[in-house]
Protein backbone atom coordinates (compact mmCIF):
# COMPACT_ATOMS: atom_id res chain seq x y z
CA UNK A 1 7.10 38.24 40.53
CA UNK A 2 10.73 38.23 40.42
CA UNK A 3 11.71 37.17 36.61
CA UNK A 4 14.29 34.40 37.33
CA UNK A 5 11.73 32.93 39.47
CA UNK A 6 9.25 33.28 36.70
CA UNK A 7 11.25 32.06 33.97
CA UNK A 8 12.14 28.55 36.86
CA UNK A 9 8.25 28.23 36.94
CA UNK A 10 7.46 28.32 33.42
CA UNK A 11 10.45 26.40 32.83
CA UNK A 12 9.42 23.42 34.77
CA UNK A 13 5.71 23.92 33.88
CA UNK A 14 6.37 23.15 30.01
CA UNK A 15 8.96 20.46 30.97
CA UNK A 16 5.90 18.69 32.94
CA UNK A 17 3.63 19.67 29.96
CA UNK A 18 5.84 18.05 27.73
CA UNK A 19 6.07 15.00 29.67
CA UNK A 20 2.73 14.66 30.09
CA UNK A 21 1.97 14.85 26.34
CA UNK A 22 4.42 12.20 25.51
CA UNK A 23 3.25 9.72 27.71
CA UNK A 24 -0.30 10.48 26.28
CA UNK A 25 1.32 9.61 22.50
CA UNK A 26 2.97 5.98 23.49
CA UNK A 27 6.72 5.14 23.35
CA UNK A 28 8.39 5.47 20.03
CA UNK A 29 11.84 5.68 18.90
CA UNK A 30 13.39 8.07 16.63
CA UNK A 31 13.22 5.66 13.45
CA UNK A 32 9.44 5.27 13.70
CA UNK A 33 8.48 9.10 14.02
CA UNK A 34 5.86 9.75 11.60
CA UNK A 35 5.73 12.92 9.82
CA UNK A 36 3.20 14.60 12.02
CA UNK A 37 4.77 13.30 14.92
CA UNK A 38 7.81 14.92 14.03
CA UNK A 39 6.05 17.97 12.76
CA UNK A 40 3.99 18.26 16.21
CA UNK A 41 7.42 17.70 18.04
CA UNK A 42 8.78 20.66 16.42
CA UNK A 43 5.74 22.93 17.46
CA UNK A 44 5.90 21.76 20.86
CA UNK A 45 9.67 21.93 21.52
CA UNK A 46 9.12 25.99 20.15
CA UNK A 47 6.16 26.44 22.38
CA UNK A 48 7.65 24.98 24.96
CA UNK A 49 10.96 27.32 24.51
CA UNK A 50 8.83 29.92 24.08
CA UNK A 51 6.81 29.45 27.41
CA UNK A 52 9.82 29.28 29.55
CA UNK A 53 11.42 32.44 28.23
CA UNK A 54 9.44 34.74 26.49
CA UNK A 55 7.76 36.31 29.55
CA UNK A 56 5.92 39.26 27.82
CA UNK A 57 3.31 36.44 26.83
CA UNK A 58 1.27 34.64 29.53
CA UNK A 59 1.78 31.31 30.45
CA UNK A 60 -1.50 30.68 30.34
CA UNK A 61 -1.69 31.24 26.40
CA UNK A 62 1.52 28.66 25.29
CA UNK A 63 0.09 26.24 27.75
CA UNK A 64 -3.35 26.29 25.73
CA UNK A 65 -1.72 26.25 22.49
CA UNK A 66 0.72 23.16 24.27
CA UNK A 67 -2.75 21.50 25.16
CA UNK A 68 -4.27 21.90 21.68
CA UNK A 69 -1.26 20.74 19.78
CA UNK A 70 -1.23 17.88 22.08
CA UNK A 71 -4.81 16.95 21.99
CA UNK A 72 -4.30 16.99 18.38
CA UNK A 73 -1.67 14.59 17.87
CA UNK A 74 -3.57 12.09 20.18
CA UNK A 75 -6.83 12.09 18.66
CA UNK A 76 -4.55 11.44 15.23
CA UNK A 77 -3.02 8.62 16.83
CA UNK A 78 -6.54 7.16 17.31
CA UNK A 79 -8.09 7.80 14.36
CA UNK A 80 -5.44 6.16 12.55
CA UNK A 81 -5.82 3.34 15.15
CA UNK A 82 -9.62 2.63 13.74
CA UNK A 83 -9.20 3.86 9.79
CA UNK A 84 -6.42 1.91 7.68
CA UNK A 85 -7.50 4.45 5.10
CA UNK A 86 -6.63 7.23 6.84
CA UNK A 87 -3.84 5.72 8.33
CA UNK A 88 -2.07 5.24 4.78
CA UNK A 89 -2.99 9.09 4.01
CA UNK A 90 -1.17 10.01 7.00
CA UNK A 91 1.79 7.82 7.06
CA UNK A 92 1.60 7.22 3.72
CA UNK A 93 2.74 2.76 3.19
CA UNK A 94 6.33 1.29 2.49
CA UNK A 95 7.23 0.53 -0.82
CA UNK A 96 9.72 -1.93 -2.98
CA UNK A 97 12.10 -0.21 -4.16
CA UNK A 98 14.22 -3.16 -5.43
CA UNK A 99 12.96 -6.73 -6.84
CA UNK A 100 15.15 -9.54 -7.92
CA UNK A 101 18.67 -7.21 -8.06
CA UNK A 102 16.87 -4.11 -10.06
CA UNK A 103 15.97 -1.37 -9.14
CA UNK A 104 12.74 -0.22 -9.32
CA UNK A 105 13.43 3.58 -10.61
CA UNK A 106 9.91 4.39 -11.11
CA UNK A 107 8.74 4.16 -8.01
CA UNK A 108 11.80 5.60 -6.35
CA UNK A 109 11.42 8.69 -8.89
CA UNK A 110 7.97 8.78 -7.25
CA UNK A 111 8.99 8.91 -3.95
CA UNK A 112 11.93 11.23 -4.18
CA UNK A 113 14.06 8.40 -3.25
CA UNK A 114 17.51 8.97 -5.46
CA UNK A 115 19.78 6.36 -6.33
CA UNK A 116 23.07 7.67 -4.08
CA UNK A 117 20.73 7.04 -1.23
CA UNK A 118 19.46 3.87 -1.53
CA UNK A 119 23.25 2.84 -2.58
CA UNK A 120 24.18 4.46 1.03
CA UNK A 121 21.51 2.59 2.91
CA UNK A 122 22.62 -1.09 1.46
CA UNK A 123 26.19 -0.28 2.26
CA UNK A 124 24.87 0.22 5.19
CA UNK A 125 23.50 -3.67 5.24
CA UNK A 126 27.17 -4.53 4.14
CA UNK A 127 25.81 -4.86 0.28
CA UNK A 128 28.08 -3.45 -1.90
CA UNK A 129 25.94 -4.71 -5.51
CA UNK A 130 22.78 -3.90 -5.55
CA UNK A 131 22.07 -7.40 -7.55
CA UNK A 132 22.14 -9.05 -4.22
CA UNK A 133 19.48 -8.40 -3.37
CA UNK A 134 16.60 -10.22 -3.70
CA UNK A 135 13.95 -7.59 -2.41
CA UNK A 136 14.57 -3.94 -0.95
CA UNK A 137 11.56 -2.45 0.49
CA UNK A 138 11.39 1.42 1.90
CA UNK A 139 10.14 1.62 5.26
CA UNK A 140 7.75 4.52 5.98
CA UNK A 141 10.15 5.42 8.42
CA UNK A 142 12.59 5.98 5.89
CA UNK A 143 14.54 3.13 6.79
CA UNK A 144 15.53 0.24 4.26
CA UNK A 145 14.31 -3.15 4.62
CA UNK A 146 16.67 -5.84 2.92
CA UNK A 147 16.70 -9.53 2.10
CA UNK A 148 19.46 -11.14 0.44
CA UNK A 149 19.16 -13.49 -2.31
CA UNK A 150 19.69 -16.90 -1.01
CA UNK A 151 23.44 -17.59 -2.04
CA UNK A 152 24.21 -14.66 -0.73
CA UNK A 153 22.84 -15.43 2.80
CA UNK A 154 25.17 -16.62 5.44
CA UNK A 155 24.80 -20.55 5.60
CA UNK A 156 23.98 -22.56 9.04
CA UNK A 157 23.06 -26.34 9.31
CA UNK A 158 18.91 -25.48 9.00
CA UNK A 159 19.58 -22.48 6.40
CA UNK A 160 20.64 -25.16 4.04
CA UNK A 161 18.32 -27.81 5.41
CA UNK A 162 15.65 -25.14 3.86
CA UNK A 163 17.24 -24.23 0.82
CA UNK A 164 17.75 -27.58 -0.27
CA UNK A 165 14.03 -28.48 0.89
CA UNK A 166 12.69 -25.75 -1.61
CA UNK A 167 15.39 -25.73 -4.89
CA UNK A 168 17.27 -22.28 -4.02
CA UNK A 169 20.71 -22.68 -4.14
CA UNK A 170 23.49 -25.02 -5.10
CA UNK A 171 25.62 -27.09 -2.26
CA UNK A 172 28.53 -28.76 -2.31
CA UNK A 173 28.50 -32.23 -1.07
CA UNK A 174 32.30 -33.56 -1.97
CA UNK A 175 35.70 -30.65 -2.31
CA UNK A 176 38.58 -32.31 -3.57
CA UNK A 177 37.57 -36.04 -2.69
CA UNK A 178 36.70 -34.80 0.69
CA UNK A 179 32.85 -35.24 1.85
CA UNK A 180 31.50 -32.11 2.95
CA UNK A 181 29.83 -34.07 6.43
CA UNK A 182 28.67 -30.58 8.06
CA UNK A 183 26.62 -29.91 4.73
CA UNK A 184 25.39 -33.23 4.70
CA UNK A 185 24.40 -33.30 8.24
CA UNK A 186 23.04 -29.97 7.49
CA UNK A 187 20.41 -31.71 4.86
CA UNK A 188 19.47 -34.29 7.45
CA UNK A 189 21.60 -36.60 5.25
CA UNK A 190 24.29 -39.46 5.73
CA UNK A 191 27.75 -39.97 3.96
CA UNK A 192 26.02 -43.68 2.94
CA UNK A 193 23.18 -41.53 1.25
CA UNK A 194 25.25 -39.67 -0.68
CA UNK A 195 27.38 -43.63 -1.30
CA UNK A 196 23.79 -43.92 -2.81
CA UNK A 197 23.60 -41.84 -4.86
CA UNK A 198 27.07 -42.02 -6.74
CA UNK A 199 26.25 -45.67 -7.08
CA UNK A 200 23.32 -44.64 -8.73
CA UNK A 201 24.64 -42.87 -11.42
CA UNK A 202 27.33 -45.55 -11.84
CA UNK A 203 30.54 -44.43 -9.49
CA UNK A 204 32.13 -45.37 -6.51
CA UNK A 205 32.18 -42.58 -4.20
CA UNK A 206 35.64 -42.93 -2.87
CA UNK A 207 36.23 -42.02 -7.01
CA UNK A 208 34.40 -38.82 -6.86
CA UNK A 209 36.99 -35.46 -6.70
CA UNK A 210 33.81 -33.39 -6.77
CA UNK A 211 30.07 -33.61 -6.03
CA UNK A 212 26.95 -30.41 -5.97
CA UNK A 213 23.33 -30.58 -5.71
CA UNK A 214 21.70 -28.54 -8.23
CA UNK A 215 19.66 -25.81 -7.33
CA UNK A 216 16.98 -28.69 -9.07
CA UNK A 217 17.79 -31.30 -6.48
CA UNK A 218 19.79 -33.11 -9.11
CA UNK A 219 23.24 -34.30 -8.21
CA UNK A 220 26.48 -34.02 -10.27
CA UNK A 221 29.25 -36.25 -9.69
CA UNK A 222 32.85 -35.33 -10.85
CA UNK A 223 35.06 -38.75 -10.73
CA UNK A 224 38.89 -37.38 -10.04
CA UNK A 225 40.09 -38.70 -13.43
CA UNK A 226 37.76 -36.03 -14.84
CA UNK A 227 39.82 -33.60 -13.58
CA UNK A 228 43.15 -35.06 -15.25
CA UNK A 229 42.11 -34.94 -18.10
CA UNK A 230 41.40 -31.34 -18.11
């Protein structure tokens, strides 16, 4: 057989191999390779080379190593499908790498994880101080999981509804004399709640230069003469 017409055949018979084999595995995208998946993509993009241009070794042979390598990876796949145990000795499991704004150095010291890269990855995120974050976890695809601390979150009507609901951070409620209505409305409250409230403790609310809730629920009112006499 002529060799370019050789090297066409073999060519398209390990692209079809190929194909085949990655159908068999399922759709996955580069981030959630696992490490056998990568290391079984590396043996059969070599084979697969091989096949289609190294015609002093029969076709027959790389497509039977292509076949076992294959067969392989798939009956991985499903073991891991029915064993959790193996699973996690396979993949290995994600771990927390930051909690509360520190890092946990231990465990990243463990995993080979060094401190200019998980710095990279939050910049990444837009996070610039690491005591932002609330909780960091590393992804067993490598990737980094973050969550913000709550005042550092960005702030919608029903984020504050929640935060409010459950203590977490501080709001505003008057700037400058000025009711806040869009924070307000935010809490499912009314300006003549918050009129309330200041007449609670005493004030008149058209008096009050300032006004927070408390991370506590507890409101502070700030009459404007306060704020002369600083």
């Amino acid at each position: 057989m002529n060799e370019a017409i050789e090297v066409i055949l073999r060519t398209v018979g390990a692209f079809v191999l190929m194909l085949i084999i990655a159908r068999l595995v399922g759709r996955r995208t580069v981030a959630q390779l696992r490490v056998h998946d990568y290391i079984t993509g590396t043996m059969l993009s070599t084979l697969a080379g091989n096949m289609a241009f190294n015609i002093k070794i029969g076709s027959f042979l790389f497509t039977l190593s292509i076949v076992i390598l294959g067969g392989m990876s798939i009956g991985l796949l499903f073991v891991e499908m029915r064993s959790r145990r193996t699973r996690k000795w396979i993949e290995g499991e994600a771990v927390t790498v930051i909690e509360n704004g520190s890092m946990l150095e231990e465990t990243m010291k463990k995993h080979k994880f060094t401190k200019d890269s998980l710095l990279q990855q939050l910049r990444s995120e837009q996070i610039f101080d690491p005591s932002e974050v609330e909780k960091a976890v590393l992804e067993k695809s490598g990737q980094l999981s973050v969550l913000k601390k709550p005042q550092y979150r960005p702030l919608t009507p029903d984020t504050i509804k929640s935060f409010m609901k459950n203590g977490h951070v501080p709001v505003e409620l008057v700037l400058q004399g000025s009711v806040v209505k869009e924070t307000l409305k935010g809490m499912g409250r009314s300006e003549a709640w918050l009129r309330e409230e200041a007449g609670r403790q005493g004030y008149r609310l058209k008096d009050i230069s300032y006004a927070v809730q408390g991370s506590d629920g507890t409101i502070y009112f700030i009459p404007e003469r306060s704020w002369q006499d600083v």
